[in-house]
Protein backbone atom coordinates (compact mmCIF):
# COMPACT_ATOMS: atom_id res chain seq x y z
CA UNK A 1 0.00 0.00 0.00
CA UNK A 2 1.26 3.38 -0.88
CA UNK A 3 2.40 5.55 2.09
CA UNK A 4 1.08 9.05 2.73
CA UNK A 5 3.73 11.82 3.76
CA UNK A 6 1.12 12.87 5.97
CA UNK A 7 1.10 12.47 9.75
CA UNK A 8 -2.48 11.53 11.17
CA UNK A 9 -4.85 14.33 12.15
CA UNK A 10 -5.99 12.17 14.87
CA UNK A 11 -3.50 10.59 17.14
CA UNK A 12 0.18 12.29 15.37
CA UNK A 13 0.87 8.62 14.69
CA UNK A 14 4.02 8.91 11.63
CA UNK A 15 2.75 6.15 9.37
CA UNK A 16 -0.43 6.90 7.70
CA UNK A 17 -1.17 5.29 3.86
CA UNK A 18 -2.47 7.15 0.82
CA UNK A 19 -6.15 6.55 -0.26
CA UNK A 20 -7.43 8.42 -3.82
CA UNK A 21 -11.24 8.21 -4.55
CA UNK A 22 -10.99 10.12 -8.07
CA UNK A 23 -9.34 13.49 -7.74
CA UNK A 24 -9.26 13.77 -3.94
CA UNK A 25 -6.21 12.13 -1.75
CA UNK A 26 -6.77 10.78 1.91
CA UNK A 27 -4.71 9.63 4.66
CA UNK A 28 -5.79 6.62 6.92
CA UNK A 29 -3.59 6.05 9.83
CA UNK A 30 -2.24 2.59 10.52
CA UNK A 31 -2.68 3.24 14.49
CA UNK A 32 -6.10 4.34 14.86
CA UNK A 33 -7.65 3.67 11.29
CA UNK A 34 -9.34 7.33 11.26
CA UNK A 35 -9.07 8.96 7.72
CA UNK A 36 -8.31 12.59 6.65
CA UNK A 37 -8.53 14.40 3.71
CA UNK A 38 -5.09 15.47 2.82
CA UNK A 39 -4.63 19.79 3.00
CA UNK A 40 -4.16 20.44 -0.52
CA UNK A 41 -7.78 19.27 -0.90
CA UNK A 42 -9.67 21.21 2.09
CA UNK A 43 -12.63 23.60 0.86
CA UNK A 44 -11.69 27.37 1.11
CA UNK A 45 -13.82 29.33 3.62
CA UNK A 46 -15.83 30.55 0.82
CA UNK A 47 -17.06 26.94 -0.31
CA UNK A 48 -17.51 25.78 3.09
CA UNK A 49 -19.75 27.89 4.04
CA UNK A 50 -21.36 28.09 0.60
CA UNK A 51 -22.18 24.60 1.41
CA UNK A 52 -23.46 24.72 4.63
CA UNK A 53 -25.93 27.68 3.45
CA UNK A 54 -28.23 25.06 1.25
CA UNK A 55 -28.42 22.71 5.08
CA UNK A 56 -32.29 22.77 5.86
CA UNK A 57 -32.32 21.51 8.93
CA UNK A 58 -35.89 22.45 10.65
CA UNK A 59 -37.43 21.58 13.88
CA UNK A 60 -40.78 21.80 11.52
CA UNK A 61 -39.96 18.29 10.01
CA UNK A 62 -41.42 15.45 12.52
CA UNK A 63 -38.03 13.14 11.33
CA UNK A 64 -35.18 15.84 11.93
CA UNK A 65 -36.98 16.66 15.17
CA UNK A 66 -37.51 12.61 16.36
CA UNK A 67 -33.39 12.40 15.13
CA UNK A 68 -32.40 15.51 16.98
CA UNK A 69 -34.42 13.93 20.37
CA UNK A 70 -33.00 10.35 19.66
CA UNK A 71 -29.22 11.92 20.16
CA UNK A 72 -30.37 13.79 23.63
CA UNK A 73 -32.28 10.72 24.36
CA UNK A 74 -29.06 8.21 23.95
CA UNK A 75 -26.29 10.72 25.49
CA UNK A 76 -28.79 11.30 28.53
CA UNK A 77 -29.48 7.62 28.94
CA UNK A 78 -25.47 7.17 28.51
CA UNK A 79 -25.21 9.76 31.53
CA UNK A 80 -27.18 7.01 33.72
CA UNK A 81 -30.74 8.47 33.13
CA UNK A 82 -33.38 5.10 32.84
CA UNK A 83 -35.83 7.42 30.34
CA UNK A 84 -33.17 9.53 28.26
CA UNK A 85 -34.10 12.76 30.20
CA UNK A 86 -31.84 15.25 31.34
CA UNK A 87 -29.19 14.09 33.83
CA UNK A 88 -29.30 15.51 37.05
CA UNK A 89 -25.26 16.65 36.34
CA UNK A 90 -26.56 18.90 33.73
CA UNK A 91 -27.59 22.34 33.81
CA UNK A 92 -25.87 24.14 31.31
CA UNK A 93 -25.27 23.04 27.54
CA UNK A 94 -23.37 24.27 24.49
CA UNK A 95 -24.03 23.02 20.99
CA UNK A 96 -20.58 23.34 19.44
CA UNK A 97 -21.23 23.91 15.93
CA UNK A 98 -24.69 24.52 15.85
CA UNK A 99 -25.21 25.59 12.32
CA UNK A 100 -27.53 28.16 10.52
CA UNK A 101 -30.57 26.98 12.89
CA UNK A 102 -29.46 26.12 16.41
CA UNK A 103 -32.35 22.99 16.45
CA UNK A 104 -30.70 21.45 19.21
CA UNK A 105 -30.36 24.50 21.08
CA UNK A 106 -33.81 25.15 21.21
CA UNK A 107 -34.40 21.20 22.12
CA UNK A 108 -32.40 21.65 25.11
CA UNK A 109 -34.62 24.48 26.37
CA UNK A 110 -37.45 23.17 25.68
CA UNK A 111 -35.64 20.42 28.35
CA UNK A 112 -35.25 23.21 30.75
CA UNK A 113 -31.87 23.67 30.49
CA UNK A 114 -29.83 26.68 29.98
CA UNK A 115 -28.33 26.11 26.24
CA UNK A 116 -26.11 28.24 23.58
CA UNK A 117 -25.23 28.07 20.72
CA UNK A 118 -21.75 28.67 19.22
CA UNK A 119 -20.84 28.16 15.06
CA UNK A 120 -17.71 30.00 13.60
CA UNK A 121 -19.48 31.02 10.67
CA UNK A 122 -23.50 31.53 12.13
CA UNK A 123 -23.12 31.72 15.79
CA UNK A 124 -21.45 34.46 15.53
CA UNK A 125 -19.23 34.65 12.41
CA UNK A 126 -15.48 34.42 13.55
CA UNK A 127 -16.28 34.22 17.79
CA UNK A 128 -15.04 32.03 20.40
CA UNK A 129 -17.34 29.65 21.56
CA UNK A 130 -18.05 29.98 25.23
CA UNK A 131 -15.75 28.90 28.00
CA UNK A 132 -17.61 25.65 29.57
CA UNK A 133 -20.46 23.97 30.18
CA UNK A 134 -21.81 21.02 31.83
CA UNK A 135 -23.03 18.97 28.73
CA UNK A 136 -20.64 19.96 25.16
CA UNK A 137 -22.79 18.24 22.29
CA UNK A 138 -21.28 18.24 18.94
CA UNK A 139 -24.12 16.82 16.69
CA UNK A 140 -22.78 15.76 12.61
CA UNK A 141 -19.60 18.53 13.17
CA UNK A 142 -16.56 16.58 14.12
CA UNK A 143 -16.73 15.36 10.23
CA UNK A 144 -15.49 19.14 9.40
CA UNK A 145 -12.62 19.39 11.52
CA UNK A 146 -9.54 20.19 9.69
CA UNK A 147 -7.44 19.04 12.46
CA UNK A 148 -9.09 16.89 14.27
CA UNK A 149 -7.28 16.58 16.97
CA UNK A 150 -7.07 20.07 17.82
CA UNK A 151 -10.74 20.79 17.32
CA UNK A 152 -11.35 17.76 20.12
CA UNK A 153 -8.63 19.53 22.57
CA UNK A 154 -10.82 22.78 21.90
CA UNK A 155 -14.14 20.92 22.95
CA UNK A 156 -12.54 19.50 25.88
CA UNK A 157 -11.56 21.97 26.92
CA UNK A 158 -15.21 23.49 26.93
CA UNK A 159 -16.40 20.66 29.28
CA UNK A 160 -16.09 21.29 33.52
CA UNK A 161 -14.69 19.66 35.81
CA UNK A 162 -17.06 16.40 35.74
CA UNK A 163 -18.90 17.30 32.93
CA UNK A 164 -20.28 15.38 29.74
CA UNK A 165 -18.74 15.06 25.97
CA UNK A 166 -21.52 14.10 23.32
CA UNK A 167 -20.09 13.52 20.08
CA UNK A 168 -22.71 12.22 16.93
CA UNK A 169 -20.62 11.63 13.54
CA UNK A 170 -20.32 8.61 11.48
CA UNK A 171 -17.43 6.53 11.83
CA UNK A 172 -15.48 4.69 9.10
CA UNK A 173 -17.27 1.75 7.49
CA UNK A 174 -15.96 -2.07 7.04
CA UNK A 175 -17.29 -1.66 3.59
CA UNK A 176 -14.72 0.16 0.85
CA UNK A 177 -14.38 3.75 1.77
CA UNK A 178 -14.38 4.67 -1.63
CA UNK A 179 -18.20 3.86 -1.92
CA UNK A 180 -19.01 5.46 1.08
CA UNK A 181 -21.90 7.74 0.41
CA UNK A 182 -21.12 9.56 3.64
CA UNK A 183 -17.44 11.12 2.25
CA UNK A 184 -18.60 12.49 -1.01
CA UNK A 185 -20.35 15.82 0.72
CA UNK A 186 -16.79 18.03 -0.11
CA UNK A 187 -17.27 19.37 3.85
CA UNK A 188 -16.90 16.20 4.90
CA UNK A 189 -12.96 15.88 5.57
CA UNK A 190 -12.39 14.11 8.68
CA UNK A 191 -13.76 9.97 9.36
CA UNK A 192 -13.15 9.03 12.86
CA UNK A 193 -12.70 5.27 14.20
CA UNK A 194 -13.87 4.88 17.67
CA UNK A 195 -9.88 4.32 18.25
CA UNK A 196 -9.26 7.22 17.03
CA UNK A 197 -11.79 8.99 19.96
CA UNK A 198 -10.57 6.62 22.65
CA UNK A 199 -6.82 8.19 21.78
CA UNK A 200 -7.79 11.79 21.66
CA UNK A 201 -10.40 11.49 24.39
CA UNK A 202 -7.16 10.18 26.89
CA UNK A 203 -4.55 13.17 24.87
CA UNK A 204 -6.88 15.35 26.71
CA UNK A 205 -8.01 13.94 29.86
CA UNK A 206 -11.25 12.92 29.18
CA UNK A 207 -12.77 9.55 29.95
CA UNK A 208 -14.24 7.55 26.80
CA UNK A 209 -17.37 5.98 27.82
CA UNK A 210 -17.89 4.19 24.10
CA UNK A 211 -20.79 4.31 21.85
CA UNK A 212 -23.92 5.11 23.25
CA UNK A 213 -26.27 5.06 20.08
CA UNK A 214 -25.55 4.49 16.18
CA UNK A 215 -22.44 7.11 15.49
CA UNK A 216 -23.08 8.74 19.08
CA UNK A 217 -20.32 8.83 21.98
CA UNK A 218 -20.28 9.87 25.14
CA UNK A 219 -16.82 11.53 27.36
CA UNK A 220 -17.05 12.52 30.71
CA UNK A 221 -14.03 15.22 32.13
CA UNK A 222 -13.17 14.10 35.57
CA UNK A 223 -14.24 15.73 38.57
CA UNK A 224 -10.26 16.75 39.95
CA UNK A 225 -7.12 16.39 38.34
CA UNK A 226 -5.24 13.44 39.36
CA UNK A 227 -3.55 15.39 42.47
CA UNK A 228 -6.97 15.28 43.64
CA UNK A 229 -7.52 18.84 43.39
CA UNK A 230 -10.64 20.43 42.08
């Protein structure tokens, strides 16, 4: 198998091998199996969010609403809730990423909990998303990340001290990659493994809980540093 000069976006691993689906080059690692697009090929700001503009994601269709729910419902149950509603733990939420029409956002309130919204490009253009929160939910986002593994340090970082990760993406396929409907949307640039979570989730100190639903996954921050100091 041809070797990629590339070092992997997820865990820095040195070996990573060259996939090419037509005129676009990837790198999948040979440590955690995740799968990047290589940087000559990432979309320009322009096309990005060009792209995102035609998303119509509204709370007015009955499916995107019952899909929206179904992730709360799995990452709440993952939390140790028997009915999928709102942990105990959890009071404050941000929706990292939360596109055009914060959905999720207004989900969470309708939950009673006290939710924002953060997108570089919609909520607001070019801001920093807020400093923590109890529950960080990252809903069909972590797919975008140029650098993966920076953009996960960045929503760790979000998360208190014994606080909740929710991650929803798809993760690579046993089937060919190459006929994987899921990479042809040209946003689409980074395929996680659940390896490759488990290694970034311990880079940064959070726990990896595992797969709580189809594509979701749950981290929990702990509640003191190993010193034992809060």
């Amino acid at each position: 198998m041809e070797k990629n000069a590339e070092f992997c976006r997820f865990c820095g691993f040195f070996a990573t091998n060259a996939v090419r689906v037509r005129d676009r080059h990837y790198a999948r690692c040979e440590r955690c199996g995740g799968i990047t697009l290589n940087r000559e090929f990432l979309p320009a700001p322009e096309a990005e969010r060009a792209r995102y503009d035609l998303h119509r994601n509204s709370l007015a269709d009955p499916g995107y609403r019952a899909w929206l729910e179904g992730f709360l419902d799995d990452a709440f149950r993952g939390m140790g809730t028997r009915d999928g509603s709102a942990s105990a733990s959890v009071r404050t939420v941000l929706d990292y990423g939360s596109g055009p029409e914060p959905a999720l956002v207004t989900l969470l309130r309708e939950r009673g909990l006290d939710a924002r919204g953060w997108d570089p490009y919609y909520a607001p253009a070019g801001g920093s998303p807020p400093d923590s929160a109890d529950l960080v939910t990252c809903l069909e986002v972590a797919e975008h990340f140029f650098e993966p593994a920076r953009s996960f340090a960045d929503l760790a970082s979000r998360v208190r001290p014994g606080g909740w990760l929710a991650v929803g993406t798809r993760t690579v396929p046993d089937t060919p990659f190459e006929r994987w409907w899921y990479r042809e949307d040209s946003t689409h640039v980074a395929f996680w493994t659940e390896r490759a979570f488990e290694l970034c989730a311990a880079d940064t100190g959070l726990q990896w809980l595992g797969r709580v639903g189809q594509g979701r996954f749950l981290f929990r921050k702990p509640a003191s540093s190993p010193d034992g100091v809060q």
